[in-house]
Protein backbone atom coordinates (compact mmCIF):
# COMPACT_ATOMS: atom_id res chain seq x y z
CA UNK A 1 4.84 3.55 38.12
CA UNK A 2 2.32 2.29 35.72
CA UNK A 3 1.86 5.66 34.19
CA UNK A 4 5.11 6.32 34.02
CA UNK A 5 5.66 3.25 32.26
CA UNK A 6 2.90 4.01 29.34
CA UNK A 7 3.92 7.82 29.19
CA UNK A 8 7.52 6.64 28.69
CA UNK A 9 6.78 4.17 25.77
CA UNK A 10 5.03 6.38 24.30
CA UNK A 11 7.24 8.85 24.02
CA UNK A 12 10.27 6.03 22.86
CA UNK A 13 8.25 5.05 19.95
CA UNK A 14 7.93 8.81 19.14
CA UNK A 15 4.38 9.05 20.01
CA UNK A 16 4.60 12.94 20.91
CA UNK A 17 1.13 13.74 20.91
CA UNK A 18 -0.39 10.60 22.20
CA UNK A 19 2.48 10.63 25.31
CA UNK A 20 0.79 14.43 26.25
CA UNK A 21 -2.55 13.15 25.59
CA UNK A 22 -1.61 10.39 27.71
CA UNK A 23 0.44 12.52 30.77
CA UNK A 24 -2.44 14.96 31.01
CA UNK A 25 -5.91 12.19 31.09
CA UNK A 26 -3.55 10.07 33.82
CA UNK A 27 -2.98 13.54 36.05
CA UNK A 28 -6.93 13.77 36.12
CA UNK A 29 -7.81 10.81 36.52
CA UNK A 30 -5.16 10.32 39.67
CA UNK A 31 -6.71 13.39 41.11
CA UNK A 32 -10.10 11.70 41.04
CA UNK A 33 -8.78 7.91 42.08
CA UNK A 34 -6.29 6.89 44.77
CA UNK A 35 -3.09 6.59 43.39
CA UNK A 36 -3.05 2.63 44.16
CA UNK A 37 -6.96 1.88 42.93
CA UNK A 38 -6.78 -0.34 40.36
CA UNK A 39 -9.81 1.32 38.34
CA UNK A 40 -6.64 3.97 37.32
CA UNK A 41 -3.76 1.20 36.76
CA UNK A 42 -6.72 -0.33 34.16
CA UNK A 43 -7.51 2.61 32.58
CA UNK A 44 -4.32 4.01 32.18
CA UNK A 45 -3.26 0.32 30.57
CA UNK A 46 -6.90 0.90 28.22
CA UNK A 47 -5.29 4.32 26.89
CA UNK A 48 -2.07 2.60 25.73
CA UNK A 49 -3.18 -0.27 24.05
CA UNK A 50 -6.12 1.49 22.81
CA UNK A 51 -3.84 4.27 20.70
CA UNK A 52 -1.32 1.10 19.50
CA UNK A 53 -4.16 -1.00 18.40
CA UNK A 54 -5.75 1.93 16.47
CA UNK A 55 -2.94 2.27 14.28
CA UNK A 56 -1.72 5.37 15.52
CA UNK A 57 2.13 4.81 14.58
CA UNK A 58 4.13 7.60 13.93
CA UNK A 59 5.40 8.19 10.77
CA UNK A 60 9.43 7.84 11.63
CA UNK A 61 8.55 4.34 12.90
CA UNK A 62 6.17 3.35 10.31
CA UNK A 63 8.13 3.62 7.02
CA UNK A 64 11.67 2.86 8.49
CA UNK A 65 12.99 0.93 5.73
CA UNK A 66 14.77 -1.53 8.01
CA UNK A 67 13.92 -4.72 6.91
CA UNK A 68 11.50 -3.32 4.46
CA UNK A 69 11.12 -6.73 1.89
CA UNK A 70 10.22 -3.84 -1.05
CA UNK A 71 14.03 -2.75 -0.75
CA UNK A 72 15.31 -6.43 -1.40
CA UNK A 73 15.90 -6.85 -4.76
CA UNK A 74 18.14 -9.40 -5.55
CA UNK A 75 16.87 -12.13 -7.97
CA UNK A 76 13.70 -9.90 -8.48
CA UNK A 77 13.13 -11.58 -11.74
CA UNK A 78 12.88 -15.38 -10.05
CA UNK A 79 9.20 -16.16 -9.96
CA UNK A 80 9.74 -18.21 -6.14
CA UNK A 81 11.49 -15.45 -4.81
CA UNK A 82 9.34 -12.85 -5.37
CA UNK A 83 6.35 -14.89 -4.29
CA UNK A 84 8.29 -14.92 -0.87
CA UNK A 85 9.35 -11.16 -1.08
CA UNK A 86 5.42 -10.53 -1.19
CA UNK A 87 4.73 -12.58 2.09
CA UNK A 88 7.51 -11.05 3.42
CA UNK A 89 6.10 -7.77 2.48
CA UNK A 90 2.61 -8.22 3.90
CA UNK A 91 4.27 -9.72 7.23
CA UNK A 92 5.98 -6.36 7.13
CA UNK A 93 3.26 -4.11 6.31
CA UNK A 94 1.64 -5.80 9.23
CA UNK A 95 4.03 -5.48 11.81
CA UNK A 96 5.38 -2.23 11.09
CA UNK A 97 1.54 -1.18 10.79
CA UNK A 98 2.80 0.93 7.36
CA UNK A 99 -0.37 0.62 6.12
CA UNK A 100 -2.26 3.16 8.76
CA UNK A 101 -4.38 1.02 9.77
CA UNK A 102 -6.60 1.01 5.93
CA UNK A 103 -6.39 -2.21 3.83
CA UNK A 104 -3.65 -3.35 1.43
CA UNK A 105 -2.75 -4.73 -2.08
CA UNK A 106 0.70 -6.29 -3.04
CA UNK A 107 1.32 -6.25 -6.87
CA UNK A 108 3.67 -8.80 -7.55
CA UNK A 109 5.06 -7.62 -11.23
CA UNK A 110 6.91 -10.91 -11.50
CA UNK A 111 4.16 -13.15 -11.27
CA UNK A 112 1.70 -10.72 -12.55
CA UNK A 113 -0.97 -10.52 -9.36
CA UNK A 114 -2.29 -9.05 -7.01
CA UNK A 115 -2.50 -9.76 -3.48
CA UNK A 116 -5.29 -7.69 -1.30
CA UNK A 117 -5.01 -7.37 2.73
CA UNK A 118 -7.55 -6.59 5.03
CA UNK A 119 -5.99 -3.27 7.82
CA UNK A 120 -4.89 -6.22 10.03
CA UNK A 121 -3.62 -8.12 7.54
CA UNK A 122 -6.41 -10.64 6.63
CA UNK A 123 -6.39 -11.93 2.71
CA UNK A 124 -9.06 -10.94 0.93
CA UNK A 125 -8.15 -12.45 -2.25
CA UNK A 126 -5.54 -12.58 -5.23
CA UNK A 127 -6.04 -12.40 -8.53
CA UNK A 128 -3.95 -12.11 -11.97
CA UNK A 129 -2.94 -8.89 -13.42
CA UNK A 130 -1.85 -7.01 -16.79
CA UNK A 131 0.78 -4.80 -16.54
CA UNK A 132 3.06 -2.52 -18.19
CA UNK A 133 4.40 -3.49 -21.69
CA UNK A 134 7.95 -2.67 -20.34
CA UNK A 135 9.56 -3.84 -18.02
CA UNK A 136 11.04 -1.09 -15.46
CA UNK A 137 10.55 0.43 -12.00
CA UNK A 138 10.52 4.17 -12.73
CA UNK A 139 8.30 6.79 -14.74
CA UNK A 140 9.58 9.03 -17.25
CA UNK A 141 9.04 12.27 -15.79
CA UNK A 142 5.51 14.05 -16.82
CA UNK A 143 3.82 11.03 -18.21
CA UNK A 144 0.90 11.76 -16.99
CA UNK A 145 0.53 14.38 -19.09
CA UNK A 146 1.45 12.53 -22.01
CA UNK A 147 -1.70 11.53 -24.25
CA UNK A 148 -1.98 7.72 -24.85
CA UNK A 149 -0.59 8.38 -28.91
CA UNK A 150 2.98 9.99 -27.48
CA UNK A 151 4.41 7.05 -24.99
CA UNK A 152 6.42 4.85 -26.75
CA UNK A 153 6.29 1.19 -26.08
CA UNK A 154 9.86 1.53 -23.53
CA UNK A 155 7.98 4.23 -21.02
CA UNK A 156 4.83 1.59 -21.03
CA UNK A 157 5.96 0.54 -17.12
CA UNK A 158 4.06 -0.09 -13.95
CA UNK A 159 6.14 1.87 -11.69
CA UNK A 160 7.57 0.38 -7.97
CA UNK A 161 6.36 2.31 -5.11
CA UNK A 162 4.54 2.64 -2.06
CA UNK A 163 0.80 4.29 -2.51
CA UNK A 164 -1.80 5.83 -0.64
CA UNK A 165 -4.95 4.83 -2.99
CA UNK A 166 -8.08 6.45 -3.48
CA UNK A 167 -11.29 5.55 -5.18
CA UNK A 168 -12.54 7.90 -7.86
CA UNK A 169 -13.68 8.68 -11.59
CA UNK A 170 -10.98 8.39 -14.82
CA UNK A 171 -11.95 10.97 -17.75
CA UNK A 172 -14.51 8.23 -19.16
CA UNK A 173 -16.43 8.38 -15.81
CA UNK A 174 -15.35 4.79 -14.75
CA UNK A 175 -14.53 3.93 -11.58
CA UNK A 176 -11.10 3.26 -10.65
CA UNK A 177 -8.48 2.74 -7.98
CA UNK A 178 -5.79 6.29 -8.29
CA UNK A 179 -2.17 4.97 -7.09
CA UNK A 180 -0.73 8.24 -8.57
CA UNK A 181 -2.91 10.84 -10.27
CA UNK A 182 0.44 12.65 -11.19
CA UNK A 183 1.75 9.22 -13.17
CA UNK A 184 -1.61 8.75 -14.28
CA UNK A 185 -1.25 5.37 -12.44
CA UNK A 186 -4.41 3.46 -11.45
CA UNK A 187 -5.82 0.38 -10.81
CA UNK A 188 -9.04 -0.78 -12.52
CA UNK A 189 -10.98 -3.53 -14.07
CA UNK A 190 -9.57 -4.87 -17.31
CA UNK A 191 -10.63 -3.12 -20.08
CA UNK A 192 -11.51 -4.80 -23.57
CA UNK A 193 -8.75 -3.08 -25.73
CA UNK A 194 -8.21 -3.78 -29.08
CA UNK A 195 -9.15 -7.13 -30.32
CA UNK A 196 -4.89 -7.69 -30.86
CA UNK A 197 -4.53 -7.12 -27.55
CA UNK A 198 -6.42 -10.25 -26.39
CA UNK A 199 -6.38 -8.76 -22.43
CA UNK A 200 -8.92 -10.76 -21.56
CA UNK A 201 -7.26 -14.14 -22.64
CA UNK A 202 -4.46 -12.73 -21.28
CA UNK A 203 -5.40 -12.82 -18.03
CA UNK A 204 -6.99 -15.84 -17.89
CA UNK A 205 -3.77 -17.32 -19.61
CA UNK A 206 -1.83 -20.12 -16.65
CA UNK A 207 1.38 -18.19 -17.40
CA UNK A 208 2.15 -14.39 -16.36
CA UNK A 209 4.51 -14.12 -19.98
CA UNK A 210 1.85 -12.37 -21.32
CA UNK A 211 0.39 -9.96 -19.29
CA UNK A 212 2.71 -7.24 -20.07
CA UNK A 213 0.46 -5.24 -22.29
CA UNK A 214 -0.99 -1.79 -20.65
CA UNK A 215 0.53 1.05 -21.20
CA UNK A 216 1.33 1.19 -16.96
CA UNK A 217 -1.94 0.39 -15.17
CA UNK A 218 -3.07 -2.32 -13.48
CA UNK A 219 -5.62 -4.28 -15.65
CA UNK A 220 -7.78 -6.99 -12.96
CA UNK A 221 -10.52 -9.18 -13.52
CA UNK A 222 -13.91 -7.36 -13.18
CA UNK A 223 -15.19 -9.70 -10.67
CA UNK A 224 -11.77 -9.02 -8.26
CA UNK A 225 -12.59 -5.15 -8.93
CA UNK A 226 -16.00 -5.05 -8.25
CA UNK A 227 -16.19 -7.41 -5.24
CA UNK A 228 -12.55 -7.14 -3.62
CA UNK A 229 -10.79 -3.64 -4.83
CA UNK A 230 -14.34 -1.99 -4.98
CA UNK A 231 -15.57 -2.86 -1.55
CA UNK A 232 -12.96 -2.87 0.57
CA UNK A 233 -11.25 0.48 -0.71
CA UNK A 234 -13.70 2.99 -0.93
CA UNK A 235 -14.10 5.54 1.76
CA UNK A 236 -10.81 6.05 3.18
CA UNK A 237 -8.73 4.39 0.60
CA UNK A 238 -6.09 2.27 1.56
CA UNK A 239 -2.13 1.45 0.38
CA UNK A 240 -1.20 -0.26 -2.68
CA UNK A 241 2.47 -1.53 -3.28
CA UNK A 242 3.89 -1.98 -6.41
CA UNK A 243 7.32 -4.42 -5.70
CA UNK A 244 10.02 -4.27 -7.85
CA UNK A 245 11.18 -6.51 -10.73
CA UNK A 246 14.47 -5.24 -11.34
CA UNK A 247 17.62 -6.59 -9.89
CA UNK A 248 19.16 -2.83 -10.65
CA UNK A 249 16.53 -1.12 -9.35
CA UNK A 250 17.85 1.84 -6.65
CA UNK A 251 15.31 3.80 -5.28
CA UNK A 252 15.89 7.56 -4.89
CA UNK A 253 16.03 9.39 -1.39
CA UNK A 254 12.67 8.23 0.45
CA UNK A 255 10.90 7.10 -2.67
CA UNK A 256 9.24 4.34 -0.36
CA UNK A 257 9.27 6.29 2.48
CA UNK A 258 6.96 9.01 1.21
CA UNK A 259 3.71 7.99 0.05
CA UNK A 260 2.62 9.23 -3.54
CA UNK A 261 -0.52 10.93 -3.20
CA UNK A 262 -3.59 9.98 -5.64
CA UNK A 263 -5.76 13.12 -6.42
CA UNK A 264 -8.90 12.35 -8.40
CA UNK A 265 -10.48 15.08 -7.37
CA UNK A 266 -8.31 17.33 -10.26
């Protein structure tokens, strides 16, 4: 009954592989044991929780956007209710185990900062952020092939999105955080500018008014970079999401359900 029980979660949550997995270690391990011993009702208990605790969720259950916080939009703009859509989001992230098991960063455009998750959903820190000059969720198409001279100051946005995120190199041999090599979206540590600019007093500035300024990246303090973003996302990367600040904002067919992929390696 016990096995029956696993196999059959398993297989409700869409686990596909893990349920055969599953059906053919508890058919050996019942031709070694009695059927009643209690060595095989632990074991066979071990298998289950060991798969669900490992993160292994499938990706139909993972990125359901049922009560996915990203997708609420309304009064995006209101700095207290995007603070809450960004708990919200990590409670979700959580839960839903979206994040594959690999740690986590919130950018909260509204309030200009970034929020960074351990895999099981243990802060690691915040910190403030510069962002896009303009406001907007979406990327004109092929700006990442765009040289820094030919965007205008309206396609200067950080883009919404769910992404996998991958340590690597930008052309100047820096390291950085890729959201989406395609976008040329990354996150790094803040970089001096010109002296108009003023991004560092920008984001030490109390108020988030003027940390629009990039030209789409994610501008944080070295410190955060080094010893949070640095440290914690190397190796296997991890999944950064960019919420919304637009009240109008509609995301296309699975745009947070499918994961942009960084590529650094290009």
């Amino acid at each position: 009954m016990y096995q029956k029980w696993i196999i059959n979660f398993a297989q409700a949550v869409g686990f596909a592989t893990i349920s055969v997995f599953l059906q053919t270690g508890l058919a050996s391990m019942k031709r070694r044991l009695p059927a009643s011993s209690q060595t095989v009702k632990s074991m066979a208990l071990c298998l289950g929780i060991a798969f669900l605790s490992a993160g292994c969720v499938p990706p139909s259950v993972a990125t359901k956007a049922d009560n996915n916080p990203m997708l609420k939009v309304t009064n995006a703009e209101d700095a207290e209710s995007s603070s809450r859509r960004t708990r919200e989001t990590a409670d979700w992230v959580v839960s839903s185990r979206d994040n594959r098991n690999k740690p986590f960063a919130i950018i909260d455009k509204v309030n200009a900062k970034v929020h960074a998750f351990g895999a099981d959903g243990m802060p690691y820190g915040e910190a403030p952020v510069l962002l896009g000059l303009a406001k907007g969720d979406h990327s004109v198409p092929d700006i990442g092939n765009k040289s820094i001279s030919q965007i205008p100051p309206n396609e200067r946005t950080t883009p919404a999105g769910r992404f996998e995120a991958v340590m690597g190199m930008n052309h100047k041999g820096k390291e950085i955080l890729w959201l989406d090599y395609e976008q040329a979206l990354s996150m790094h540590a803040v970089i001096k500018g010109t002296p108009a600019e003023r991004r560092g007093e920008r984001l030490a500035s109390p108020t988030p008014l003027d940390n629009r300024i990039s030209y789409g990246c994610i501008n944080v303090p070295v410190p955060f970079f080094q010893e949070v973003i640095q440290s914690n996302f190397s190796g296997s990367g991890g999944v950064v999401y960019v919420l919304p600040e637009t009240a109008q904002f509609k995301p296309a067919s699975n745009e947070f359900l499918t994961a942009q992929k960084a590529n650094p390696a290009r």
